[in-house]
PDB file of N, CA and C in Angstrom:
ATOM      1  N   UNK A   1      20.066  74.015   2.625  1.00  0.00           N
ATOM      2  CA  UNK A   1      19.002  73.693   3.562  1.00  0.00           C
ATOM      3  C   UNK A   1      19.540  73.149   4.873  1.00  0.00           C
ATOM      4  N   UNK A   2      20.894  73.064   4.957  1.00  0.00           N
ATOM      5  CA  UNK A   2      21.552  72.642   6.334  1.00  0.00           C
ATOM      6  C   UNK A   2      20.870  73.191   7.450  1.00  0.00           C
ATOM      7  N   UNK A   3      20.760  72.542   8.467  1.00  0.00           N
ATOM      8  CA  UNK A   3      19.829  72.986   9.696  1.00  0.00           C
ATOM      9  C   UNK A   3      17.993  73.362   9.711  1.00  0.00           C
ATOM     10  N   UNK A   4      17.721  73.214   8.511  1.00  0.00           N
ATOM     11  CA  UNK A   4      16.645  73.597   7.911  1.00  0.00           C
ATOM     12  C   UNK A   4      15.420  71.762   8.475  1.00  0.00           C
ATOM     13  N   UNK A   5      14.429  71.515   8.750  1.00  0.00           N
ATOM     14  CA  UNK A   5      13.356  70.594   8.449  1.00  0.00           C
ATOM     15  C   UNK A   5      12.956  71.046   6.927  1.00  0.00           C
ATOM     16  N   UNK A   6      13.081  69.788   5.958  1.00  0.00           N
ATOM     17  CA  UNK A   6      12.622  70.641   4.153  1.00  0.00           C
ATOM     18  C   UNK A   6      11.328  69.983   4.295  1.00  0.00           C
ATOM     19  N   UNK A   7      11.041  69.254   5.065  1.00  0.00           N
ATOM     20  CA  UNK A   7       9.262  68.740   5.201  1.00  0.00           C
ATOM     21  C   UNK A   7       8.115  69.655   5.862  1.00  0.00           C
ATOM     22  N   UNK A   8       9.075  70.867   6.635  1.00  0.00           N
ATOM     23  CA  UNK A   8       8.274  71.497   7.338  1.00  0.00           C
ATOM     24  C   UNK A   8       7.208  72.193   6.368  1.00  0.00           C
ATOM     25  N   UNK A   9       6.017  72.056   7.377  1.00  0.00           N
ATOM     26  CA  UNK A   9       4.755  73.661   6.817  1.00  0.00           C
ATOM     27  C   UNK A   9       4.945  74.566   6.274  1.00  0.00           C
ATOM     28  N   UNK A  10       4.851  74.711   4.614  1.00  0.00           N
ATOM     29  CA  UNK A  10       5.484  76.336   5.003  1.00  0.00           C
ATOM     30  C   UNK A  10       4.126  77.538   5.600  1.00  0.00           C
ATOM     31  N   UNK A  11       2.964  76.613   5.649  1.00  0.00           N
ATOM     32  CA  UNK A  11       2.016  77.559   6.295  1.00  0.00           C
ATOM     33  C   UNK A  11       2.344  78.084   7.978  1.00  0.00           C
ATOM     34  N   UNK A  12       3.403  77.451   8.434  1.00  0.00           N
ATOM     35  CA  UNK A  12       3.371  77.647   9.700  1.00  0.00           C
ATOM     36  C   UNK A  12       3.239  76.257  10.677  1.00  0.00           C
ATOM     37  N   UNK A  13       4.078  76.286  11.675  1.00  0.00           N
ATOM     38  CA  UNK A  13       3.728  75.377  12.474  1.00  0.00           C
ATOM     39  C   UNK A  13       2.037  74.547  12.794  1.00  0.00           C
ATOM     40  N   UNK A  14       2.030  73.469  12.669  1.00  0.00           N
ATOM     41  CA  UNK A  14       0.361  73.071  13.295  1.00  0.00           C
ATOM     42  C   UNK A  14       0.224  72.752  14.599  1.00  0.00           C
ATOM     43  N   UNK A  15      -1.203  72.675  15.014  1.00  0.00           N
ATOM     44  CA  UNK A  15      -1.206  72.446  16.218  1.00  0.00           C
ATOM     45  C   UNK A  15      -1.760  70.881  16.123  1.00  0.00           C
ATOM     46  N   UNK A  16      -1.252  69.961  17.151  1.00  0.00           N
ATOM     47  CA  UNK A  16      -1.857  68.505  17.294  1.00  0.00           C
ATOM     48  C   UNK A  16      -3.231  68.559  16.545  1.00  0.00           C
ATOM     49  N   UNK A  17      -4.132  69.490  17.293  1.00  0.00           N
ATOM     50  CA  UNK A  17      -5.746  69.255  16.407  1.00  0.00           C
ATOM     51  C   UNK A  17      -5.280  69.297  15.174  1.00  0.00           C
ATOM     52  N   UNK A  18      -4.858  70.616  14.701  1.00  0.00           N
ATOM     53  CA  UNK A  18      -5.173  71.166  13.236  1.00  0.00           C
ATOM     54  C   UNK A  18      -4.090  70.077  12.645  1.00  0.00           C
ATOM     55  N   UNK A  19      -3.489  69.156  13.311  1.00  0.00           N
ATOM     56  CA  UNK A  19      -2.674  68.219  12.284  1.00  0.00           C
ATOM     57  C   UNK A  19      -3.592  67.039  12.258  1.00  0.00           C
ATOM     58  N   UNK A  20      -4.280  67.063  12.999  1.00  0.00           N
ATOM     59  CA  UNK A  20      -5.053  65.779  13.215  1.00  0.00           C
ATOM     60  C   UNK A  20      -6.320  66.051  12.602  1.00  0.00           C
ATOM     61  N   UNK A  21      -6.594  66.988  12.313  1.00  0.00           N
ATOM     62  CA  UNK A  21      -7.948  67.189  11.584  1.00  0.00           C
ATOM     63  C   UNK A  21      -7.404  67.465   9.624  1.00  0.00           C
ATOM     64  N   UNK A  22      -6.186  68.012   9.586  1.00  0.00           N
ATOM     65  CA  UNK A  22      -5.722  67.981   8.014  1.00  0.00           C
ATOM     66  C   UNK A  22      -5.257  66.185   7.540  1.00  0.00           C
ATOM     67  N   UNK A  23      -4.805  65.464   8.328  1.00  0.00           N
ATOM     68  CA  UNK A  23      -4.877  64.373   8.285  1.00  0.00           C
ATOM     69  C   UNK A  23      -6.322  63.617   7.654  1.00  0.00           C
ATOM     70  N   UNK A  24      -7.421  64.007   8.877  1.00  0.00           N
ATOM     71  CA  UNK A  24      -8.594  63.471   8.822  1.00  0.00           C
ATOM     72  C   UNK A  24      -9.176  63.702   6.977  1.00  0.00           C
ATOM     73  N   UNK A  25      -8.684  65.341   6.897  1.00  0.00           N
ATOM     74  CA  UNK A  25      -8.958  65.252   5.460  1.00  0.00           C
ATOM     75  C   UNK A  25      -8.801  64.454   4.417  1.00  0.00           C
ATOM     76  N   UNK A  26      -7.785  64.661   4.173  1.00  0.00           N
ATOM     77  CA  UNK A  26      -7.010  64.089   3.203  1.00  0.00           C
ATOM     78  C   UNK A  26      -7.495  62.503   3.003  1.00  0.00           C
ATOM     79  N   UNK A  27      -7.675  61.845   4.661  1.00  0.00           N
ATOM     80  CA  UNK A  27      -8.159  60.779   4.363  1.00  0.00           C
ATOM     81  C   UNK A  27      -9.974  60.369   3.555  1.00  0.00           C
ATOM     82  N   UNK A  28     -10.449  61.405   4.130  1.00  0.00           N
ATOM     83  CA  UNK A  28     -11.547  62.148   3.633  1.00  0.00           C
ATOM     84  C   UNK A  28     -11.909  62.020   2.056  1.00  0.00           C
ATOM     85  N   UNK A  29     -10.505  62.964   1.525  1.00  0.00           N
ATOM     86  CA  UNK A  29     -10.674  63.331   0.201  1.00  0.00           C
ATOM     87  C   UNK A  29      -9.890  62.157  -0.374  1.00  0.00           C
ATOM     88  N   UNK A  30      -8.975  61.065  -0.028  1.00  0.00           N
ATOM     89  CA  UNK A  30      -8.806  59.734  -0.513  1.00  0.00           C
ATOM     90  C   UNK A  30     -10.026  59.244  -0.879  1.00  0.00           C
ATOM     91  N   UNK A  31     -10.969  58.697  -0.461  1.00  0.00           N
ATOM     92  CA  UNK A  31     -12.059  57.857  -0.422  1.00  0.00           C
ATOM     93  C   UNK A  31     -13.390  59.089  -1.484  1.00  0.00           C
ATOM     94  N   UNK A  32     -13.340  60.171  -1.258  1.00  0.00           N
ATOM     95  CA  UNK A  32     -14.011  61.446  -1.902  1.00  0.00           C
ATOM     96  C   UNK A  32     -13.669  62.424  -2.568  1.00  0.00           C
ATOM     97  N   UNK A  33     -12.436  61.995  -3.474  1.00  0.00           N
ATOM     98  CA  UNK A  33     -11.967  63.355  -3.960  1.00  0.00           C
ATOM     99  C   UNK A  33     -12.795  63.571  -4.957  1.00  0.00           C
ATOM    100  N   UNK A  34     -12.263  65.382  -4.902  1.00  0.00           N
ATOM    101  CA  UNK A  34     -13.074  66.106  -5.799  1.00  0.00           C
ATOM    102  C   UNK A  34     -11.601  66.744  -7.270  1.00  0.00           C
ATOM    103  N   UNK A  35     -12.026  65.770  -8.191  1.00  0.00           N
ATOM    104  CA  UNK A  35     -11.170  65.662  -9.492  1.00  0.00           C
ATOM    105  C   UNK A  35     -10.156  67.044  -9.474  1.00  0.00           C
ATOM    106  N   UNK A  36     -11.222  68.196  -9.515  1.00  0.00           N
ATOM    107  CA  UNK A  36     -10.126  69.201  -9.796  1.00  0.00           C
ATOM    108  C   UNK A  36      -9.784  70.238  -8.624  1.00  0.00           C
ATOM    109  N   UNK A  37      -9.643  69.664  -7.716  1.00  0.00           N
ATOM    110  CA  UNK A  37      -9.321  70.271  -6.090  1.00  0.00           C
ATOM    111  C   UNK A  37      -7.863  69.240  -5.932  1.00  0.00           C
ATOM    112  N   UNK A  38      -8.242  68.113  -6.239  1.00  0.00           N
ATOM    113  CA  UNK A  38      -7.275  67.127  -5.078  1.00  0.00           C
ATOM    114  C   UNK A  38      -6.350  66.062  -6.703  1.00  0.00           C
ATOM    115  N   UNK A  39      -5.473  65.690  -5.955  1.00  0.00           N
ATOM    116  CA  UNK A  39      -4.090  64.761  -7.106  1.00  0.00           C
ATOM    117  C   UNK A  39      -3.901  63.466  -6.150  1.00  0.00           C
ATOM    118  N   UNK A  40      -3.777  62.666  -6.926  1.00  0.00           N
ATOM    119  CA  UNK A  40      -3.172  61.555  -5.564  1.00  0.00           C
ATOM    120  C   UNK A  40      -2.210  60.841  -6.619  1.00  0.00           C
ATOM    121  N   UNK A  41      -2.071  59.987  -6.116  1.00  0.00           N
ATOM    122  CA  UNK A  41      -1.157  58.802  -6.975  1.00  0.00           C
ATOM    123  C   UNK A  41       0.677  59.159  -7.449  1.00  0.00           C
ATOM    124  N   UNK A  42       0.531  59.728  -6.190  1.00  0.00           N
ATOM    125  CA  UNK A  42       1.546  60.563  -6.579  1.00  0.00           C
ATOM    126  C   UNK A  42       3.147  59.755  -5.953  1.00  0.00           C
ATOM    127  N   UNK A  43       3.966  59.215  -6.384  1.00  0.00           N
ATOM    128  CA  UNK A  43       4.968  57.832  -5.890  1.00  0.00           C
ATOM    129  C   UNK A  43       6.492  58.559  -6.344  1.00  0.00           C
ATOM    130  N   UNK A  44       6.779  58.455  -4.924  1.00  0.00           N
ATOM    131  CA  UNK A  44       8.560  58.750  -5.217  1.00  0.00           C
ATOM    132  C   UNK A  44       9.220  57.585  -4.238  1.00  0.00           C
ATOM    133  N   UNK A  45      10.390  56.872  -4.762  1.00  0.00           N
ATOM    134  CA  UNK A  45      11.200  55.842  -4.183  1.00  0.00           C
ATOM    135  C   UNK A  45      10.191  54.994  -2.603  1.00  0.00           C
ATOM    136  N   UNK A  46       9.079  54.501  -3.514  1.00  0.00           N
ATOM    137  CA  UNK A  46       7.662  54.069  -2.550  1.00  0.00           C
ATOM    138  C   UNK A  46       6.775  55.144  -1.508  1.00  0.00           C
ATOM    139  N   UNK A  47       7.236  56.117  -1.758  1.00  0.00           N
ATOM    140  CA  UNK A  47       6.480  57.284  -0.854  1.00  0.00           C
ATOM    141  C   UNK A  47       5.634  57.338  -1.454  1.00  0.00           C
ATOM    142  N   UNK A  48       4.401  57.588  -1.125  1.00  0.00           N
ATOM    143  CA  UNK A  48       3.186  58.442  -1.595  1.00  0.00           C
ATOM    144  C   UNK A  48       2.733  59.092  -1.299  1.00  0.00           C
ATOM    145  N   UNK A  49       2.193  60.501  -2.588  1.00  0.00           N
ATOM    146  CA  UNK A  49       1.960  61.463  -1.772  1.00  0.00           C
ATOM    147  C   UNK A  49       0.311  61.920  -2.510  1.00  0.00           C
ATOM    148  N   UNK A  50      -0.178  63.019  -1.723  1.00  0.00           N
ATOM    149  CA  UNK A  50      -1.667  63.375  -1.927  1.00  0.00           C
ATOM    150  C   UNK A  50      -1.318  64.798  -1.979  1.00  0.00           C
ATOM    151  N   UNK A  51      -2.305  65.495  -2.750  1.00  0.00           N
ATOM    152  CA  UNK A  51      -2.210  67.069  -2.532  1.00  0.00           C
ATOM    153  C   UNK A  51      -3.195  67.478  -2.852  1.00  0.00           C
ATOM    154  N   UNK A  52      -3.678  68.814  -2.373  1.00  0.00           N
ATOM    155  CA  UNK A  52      -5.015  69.852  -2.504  1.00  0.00           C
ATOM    156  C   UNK A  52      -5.013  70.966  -3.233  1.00  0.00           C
ATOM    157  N   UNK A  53      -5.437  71.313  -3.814  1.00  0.00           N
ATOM    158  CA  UNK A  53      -5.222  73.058  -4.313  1.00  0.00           C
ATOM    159  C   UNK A  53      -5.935  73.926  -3.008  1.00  0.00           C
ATOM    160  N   UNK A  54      -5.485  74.560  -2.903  1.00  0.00           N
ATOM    161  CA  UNK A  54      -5.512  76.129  -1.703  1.00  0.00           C
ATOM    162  C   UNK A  54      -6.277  77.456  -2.612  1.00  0.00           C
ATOM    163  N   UNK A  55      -7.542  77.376  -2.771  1.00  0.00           N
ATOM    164  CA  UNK A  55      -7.926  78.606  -3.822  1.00  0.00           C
ATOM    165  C   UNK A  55      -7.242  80.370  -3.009  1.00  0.00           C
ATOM    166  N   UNK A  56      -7.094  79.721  -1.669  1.00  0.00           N
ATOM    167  CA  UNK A  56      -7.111  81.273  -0.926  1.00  0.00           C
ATOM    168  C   UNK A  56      -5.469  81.618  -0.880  1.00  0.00           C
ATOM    169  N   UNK A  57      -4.192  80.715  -1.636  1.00  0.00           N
ATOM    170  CA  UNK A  57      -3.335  80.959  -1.596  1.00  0.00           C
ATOM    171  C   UNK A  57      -2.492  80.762  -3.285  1.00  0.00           C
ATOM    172  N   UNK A  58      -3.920  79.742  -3.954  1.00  0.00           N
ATOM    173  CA  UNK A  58      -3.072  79.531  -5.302  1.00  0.00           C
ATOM    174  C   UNK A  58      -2.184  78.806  -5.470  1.00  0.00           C
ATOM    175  N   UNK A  59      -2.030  77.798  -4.647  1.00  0.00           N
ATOM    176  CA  UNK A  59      -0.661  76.921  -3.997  1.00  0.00           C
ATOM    177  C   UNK A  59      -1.476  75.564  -4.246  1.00  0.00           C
ATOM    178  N   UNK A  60      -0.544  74.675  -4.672  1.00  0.00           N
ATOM    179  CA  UNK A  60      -1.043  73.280  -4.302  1.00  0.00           C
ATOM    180  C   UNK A  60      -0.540  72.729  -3.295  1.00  0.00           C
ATOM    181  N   UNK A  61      -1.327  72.249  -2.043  1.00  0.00           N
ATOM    182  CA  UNK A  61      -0.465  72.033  -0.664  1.00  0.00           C
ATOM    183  C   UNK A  61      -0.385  70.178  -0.529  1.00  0.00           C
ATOM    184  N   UNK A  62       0.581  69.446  -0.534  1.00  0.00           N
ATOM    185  CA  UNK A  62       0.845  68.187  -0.647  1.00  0.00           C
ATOM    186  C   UNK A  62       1.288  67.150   0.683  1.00  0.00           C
ATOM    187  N   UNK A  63       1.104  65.932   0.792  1.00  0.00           N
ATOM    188  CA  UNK A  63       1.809  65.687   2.194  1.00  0.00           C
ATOM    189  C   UNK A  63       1.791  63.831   1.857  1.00  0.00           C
ATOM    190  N   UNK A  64       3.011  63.401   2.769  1.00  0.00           N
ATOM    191  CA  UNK A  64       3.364  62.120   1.950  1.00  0.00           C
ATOM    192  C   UNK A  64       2.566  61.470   2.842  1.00  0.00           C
ATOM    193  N   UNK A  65       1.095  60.424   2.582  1.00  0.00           N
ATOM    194  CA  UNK A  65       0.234  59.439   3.717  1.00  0.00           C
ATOM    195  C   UNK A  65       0.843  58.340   4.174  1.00  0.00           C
ATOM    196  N   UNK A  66       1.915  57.970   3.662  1.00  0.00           N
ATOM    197  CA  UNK A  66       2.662  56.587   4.550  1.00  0.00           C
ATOM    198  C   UNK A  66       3.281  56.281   5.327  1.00  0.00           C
ATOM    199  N   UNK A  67       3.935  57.676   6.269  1.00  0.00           N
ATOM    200  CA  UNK A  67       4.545  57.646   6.411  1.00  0.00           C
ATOM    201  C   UNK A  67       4.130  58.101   8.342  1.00  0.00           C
ATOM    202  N   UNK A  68       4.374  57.134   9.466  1.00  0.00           N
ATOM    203  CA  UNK A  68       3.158  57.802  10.545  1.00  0.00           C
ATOM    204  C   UNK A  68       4.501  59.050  11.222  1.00  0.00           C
ATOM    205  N   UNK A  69       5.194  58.349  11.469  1.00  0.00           N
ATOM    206  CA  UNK A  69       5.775  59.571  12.596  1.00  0.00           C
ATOM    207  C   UNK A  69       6.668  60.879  11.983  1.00  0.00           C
ATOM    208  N   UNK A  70       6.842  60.682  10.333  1.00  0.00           N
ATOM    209  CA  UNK A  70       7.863  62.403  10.211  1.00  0.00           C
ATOM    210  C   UNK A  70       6.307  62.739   9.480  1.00  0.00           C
ATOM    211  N   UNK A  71       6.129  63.940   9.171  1.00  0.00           N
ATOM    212  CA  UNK A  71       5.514  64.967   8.534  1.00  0.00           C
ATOM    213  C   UNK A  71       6.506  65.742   7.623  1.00  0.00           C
ATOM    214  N   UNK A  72       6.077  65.103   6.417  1.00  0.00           N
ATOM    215  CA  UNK A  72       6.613  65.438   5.308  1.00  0.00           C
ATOM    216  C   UNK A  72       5.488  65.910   4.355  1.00  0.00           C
ATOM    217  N   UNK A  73       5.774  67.512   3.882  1.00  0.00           N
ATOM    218  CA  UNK A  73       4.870  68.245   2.968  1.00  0.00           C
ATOM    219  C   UNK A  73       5.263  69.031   1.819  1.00  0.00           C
ATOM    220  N   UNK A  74       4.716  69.043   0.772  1.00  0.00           N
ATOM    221  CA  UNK A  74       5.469  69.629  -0.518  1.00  0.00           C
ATOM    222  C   UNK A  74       4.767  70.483  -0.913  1.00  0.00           C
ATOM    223  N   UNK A  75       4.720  71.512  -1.591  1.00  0.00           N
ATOM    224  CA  UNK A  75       3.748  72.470  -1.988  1.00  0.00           C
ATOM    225  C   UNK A  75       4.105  72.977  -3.876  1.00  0.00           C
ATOM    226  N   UNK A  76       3.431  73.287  -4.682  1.00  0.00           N
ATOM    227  CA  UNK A  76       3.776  73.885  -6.010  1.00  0.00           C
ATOM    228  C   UNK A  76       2.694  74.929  -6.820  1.00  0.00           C
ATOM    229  N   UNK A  77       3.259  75.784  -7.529  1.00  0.00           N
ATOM    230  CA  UNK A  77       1.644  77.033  -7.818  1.00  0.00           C
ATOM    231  C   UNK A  77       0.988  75.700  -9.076  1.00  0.00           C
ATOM    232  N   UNK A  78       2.066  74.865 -10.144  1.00  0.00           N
ATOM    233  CA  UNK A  78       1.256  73.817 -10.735  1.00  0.00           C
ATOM    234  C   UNK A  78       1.020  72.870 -10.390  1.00  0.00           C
ATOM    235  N   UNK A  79       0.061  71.955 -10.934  1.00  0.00           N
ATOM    236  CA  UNK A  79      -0.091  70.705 -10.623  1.00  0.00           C
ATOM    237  C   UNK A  79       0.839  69.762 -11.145  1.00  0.00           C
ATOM    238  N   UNK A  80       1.398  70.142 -12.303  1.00  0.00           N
ATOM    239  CA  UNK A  80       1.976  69.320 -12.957  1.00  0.00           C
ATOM    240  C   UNK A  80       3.898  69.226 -12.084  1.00  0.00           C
ATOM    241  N   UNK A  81       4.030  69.929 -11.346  1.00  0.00           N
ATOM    242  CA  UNK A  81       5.135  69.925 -10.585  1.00  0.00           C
ATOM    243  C   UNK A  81       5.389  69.271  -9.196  1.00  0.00           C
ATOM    244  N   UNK A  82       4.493  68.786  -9.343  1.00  0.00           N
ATOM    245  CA  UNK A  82       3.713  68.106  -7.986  1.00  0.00           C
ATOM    246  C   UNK A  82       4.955  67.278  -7.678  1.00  0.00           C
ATOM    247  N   UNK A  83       4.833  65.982  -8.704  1.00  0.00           N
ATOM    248  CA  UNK A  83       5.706  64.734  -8.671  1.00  0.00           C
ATOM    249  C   UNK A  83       6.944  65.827  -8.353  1.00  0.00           C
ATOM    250  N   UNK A  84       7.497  66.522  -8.845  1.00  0.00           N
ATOM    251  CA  UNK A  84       8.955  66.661  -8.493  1.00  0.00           C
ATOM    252  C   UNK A  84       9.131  67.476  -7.388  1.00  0.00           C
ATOM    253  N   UNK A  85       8.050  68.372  -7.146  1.00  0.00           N
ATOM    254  CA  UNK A  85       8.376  68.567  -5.471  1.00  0.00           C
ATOM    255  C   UNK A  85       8.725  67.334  -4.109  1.00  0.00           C
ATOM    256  N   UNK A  86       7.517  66.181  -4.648  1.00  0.00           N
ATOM    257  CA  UNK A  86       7.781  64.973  -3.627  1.00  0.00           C
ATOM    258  C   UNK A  86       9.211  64.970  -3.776  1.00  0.00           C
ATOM    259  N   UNK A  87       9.435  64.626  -5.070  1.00  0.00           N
ATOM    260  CA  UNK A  87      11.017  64.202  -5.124  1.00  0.00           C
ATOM    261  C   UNK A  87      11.460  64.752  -4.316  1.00  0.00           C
ATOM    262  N   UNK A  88      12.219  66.014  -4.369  1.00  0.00           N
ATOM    263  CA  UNK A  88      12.606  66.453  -3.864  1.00  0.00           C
ATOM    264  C   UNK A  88      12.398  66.464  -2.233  1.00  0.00           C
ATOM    265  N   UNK A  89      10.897  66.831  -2.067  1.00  0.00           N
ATOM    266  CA  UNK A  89      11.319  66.531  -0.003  1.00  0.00           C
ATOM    267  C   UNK A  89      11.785  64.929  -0.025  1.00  0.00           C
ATOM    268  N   UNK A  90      11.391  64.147  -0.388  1.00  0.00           N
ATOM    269  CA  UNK A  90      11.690  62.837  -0.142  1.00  0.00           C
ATOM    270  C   UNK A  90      13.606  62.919   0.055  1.00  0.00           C
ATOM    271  N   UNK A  91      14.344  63.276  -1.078  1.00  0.00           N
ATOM    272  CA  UNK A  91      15.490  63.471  -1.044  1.00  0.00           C
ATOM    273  C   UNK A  91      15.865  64.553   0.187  1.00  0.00           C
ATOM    274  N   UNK A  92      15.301  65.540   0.533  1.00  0.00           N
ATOM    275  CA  UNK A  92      15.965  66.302   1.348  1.00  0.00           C
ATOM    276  C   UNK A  92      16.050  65.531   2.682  1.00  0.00           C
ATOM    277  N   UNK A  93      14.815  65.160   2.056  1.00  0.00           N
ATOM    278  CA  UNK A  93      14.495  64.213   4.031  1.00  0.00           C
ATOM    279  C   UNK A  93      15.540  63.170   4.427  1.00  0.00           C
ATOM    280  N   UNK A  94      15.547  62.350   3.065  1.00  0.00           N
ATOM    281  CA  UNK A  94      16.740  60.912   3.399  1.00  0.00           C
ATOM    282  C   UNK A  94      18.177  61.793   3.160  1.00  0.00           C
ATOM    283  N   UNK A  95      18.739  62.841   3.125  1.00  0.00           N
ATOM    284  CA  UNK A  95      19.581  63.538   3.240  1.00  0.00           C
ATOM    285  C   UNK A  95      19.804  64.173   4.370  1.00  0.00           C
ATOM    286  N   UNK A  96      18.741  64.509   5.142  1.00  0.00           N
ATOM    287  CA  UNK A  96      18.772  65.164   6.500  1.00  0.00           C
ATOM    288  C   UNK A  96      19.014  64.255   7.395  1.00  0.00           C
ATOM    289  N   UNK A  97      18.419  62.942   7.228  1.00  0.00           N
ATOM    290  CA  UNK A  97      18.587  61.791   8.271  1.00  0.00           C
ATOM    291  C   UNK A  97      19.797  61.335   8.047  1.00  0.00           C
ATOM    292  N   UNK A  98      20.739  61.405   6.598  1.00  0.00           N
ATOM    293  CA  UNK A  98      21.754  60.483   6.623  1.00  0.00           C
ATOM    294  C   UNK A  98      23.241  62.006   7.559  1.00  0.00           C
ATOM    295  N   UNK A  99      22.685  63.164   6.718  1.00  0.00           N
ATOM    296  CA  UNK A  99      23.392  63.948   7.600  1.00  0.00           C
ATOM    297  C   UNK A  99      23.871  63.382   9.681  1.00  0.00           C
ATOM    298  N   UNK A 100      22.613  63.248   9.736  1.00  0.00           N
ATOM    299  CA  UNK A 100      22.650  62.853  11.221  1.00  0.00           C
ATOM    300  C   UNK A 100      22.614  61.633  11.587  1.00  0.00           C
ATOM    301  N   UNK A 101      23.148  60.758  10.933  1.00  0.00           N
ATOM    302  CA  UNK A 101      22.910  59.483  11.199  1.00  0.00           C
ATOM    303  C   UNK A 101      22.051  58.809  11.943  1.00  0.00           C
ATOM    304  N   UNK A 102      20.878  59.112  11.093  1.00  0.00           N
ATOM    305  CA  UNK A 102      19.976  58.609  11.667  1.00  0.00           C
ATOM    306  C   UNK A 102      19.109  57.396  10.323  1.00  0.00           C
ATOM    307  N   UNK A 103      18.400  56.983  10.996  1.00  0.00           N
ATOM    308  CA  UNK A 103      17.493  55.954   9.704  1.00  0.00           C
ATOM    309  C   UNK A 103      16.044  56.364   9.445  1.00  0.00           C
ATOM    310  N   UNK A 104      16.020  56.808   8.136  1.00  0.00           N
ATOM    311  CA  UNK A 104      14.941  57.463   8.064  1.00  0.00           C
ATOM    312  C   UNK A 104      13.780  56.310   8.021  1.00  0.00           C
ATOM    313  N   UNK A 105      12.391  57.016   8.464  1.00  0.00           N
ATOM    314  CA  UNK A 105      11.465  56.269   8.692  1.00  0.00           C
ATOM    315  C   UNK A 105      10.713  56.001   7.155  1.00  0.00           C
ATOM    316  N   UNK A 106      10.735  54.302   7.125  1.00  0.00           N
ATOM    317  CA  UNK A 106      10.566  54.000   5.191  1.00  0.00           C
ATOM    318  C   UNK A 106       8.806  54.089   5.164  1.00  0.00           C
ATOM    319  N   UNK A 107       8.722  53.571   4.087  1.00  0.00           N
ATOM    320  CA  UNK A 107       6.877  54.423   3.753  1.00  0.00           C
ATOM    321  C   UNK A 107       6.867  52.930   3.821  1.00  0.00           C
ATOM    322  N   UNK A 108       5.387  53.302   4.672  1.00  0.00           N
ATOM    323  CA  UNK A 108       4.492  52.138   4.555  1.00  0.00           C
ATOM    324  C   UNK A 108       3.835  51.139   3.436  1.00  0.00           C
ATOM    325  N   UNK A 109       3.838  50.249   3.279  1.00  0.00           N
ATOM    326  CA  UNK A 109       2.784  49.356   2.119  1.00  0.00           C
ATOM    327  C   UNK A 109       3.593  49.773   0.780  1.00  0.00           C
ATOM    328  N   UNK A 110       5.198  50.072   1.090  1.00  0.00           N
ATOM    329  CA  UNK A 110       5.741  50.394  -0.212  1.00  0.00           C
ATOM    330  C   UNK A 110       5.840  49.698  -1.614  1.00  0.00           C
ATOM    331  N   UNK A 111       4.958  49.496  -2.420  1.00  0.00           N
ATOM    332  CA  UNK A 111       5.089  48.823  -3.572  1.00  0.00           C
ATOM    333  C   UNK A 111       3.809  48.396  -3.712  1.00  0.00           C
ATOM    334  N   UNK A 112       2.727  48.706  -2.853  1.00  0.00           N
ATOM    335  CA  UNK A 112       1.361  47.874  -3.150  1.00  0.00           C
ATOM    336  C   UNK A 112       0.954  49.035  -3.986  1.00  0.00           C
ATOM    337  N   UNK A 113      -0.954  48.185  -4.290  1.00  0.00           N
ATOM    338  CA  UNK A 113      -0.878  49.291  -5.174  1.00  0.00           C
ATOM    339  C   UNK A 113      -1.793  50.770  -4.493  1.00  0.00           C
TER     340      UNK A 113
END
């Protein structure tokens, strides 16, 4: 994945709105989820993540809420693979930043509940 973003879309780049309105969701479906559409509770090394099922792609599309300035997203065809996709971007991500010495940005409210 060298040179690669592993958090990126794989739907494709977004635009400010359409990131700001999939945001709006999610926060949406926090407070309203619908049991067998949406997963939450989903915790890797204090990240947390949320995800949707996509009926028009068959994909479960995921994205970590704590985190304000990277955009980090995971996707899986099960639900039950969910948790280890986070893993995984979570790791690619603190791997990409340590590649470049940089400090990755830590998740918010890490450890509450």
């Amino acid at each position: 994945m060298a040179g690669q973003r592993p958090w990126k879309d794989l739907r494709g780049e977004l635009t400010p709105e359409q990131e700001a309105e999939r945001r709006a969701r999610l926060r949406s479906l926090e407070t309203n989820p619908d049991p067998e559409l949406f997963v939450e509770h989903l915790e890797y090394r204090g990240y947390r993540g949320v995800a949707e099922y996509d009926p028009t792609v068959a994909r479960w599309h995921g994205t970590v809420v704590n985190v304000a300035r990277a955009v980090l997203t995971f996707e899986a065809a099960r639900p039950e693979d969910l948790a280890r996709e986070l893993g995984a971007t979570i790791d690619d991500y603190l791997a990409w930043c340590a590649e470049r010495g940089w400090t990755p940005e830590p998740p918010r409210g890490a450890g509450e509940p």
